[in-house]
Protein backbone atom coordinates (compact mmCIF):
# COMPACT_ATOMS: atom_id res chain seq x y z
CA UNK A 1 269.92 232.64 139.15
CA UNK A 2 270.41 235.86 137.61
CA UNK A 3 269.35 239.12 138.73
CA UNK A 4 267.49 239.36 135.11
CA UNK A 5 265.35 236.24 136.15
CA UNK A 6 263.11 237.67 138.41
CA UNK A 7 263.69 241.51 139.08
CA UNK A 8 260.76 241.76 141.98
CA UNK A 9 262.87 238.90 144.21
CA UNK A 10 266.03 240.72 144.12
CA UNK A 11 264.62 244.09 144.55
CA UNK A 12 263.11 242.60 147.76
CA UNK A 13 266.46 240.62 148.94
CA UNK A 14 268.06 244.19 147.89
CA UNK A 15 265.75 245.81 150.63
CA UNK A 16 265.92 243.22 153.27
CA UNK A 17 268.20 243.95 156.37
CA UNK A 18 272.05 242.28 156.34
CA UNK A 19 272.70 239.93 159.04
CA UNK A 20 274.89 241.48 161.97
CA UNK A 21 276.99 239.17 164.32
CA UNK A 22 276.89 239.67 167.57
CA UNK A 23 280.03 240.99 169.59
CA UNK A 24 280.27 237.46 171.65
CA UNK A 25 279.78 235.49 168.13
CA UNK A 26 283.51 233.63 168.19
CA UNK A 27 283.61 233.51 172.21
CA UNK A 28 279.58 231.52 172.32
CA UNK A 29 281.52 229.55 169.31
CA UNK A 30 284.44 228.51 170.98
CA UNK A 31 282.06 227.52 173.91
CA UNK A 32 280.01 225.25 172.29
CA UNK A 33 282.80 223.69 170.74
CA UNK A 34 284.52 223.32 174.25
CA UNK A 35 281.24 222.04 175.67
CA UNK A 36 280.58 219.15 172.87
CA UNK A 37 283.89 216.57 173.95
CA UNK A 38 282.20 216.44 177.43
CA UNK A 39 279.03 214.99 175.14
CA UNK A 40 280.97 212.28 173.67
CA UNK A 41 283.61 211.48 177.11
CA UNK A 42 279.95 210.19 178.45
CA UNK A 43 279.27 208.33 175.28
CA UNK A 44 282.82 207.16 174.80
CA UNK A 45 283.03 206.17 178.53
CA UNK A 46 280.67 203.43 178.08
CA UNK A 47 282.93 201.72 175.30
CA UNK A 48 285.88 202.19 178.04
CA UNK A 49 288.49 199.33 178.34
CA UNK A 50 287.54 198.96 181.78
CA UNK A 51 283.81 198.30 180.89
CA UNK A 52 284.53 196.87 177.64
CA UNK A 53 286.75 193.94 178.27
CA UNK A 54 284.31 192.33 181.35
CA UNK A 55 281.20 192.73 178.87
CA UNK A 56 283.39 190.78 175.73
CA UNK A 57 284.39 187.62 178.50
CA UNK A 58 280.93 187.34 179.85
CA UNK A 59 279.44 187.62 175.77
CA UNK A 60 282.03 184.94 175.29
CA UNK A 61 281.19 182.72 178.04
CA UNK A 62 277.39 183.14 177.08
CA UNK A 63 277.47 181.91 173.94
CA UNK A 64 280.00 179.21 174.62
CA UNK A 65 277.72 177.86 177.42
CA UNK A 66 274.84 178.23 174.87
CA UNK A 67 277.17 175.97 172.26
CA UNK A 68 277.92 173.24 175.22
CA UNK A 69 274.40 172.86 176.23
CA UNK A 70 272.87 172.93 172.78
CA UNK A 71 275.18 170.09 171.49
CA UNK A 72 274.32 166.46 171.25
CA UNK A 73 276.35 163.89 173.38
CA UNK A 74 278.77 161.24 172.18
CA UNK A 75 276.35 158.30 173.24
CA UNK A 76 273.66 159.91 171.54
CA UNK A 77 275.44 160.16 168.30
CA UNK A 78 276.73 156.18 168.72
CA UNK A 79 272.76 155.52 169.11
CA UNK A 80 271.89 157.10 166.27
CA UNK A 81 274.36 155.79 164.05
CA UNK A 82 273.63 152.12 164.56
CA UNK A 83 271.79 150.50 161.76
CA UNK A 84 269.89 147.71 163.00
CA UNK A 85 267.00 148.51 165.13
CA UNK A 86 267.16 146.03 167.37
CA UNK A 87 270.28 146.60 168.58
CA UNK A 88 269.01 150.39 170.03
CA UNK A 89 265.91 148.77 172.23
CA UNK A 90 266.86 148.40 175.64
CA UNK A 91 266.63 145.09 177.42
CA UNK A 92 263.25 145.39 179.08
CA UNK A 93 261.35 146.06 176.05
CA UNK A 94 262.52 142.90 174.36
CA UNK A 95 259.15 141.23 174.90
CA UNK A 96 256.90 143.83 173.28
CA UNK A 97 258.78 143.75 170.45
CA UNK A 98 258.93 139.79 170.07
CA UNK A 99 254.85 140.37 170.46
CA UNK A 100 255.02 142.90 167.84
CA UNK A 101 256.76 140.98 165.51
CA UNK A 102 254.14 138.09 166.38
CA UNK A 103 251.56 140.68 165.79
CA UNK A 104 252.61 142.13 162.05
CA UNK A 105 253.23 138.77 161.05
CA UNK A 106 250.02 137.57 161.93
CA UNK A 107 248.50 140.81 159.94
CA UNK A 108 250.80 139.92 156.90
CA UNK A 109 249.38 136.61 156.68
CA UNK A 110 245.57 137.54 157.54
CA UNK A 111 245.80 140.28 154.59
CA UNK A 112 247.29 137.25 151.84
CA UNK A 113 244.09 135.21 153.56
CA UNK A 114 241.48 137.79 152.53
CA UNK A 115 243.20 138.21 149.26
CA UNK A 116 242.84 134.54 148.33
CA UNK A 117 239.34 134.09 149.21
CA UNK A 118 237.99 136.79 146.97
């Protein structure tokens, strides 16, 4: 901006008092400068290798436990691999299915009967 722009603004800035530092300016300063690396020794102490490494193993151990209980077993997988029906029904429930079997093939052949005598 020059002083041409806008005469009444710099006449005023002209007038206005200059900024004085105070005698203890550099030593308040130095102070605050001093005083900040206490700030961040509390913040850094949390991140600490003392604190750090105990909190990583039990993370670890978390989320591997997590893995291991969230992931199918073996025979589960064999089960659900196998093709052929039959072969995943356990012994006990062989005679419902015989009667289902009896049951859908009764159904088949009652739905060809109503077919044939319209």
């Amino acid at each position: 901006m020059k002083r041409e722009d806008d005469q009444k603004l710099w006449d005023l800035l002209g007038e206005a008092k200059p900024p004085v530092a105070s005698p203890f300016f550099a030593r308040n300063v130095l102070r605050t400068i001093r005083q900040q690396p206490a700030v961040l020794r509390r913040i850094t102490g949390w991140f600490a290798l003392s604190r750090l490494v105990p909190a990583a193993t039990l993370a670890m151990a978390m989320i591997v436990a997590v893995f291991v209980v969230q992931a199918p077993d073996k025979t589960e997988l064999a089960l659900s691999t196998d093709s052929d029906p039959v072969a995943r029904i356990d012994p006990q429930d062989y005679d419902v299915v015989a009667d289902l079997d009896e049951l859908i093939a009764s159904d088949e052949n009652a739905l060809w009967d109503d077919n044939s005598s319209l």
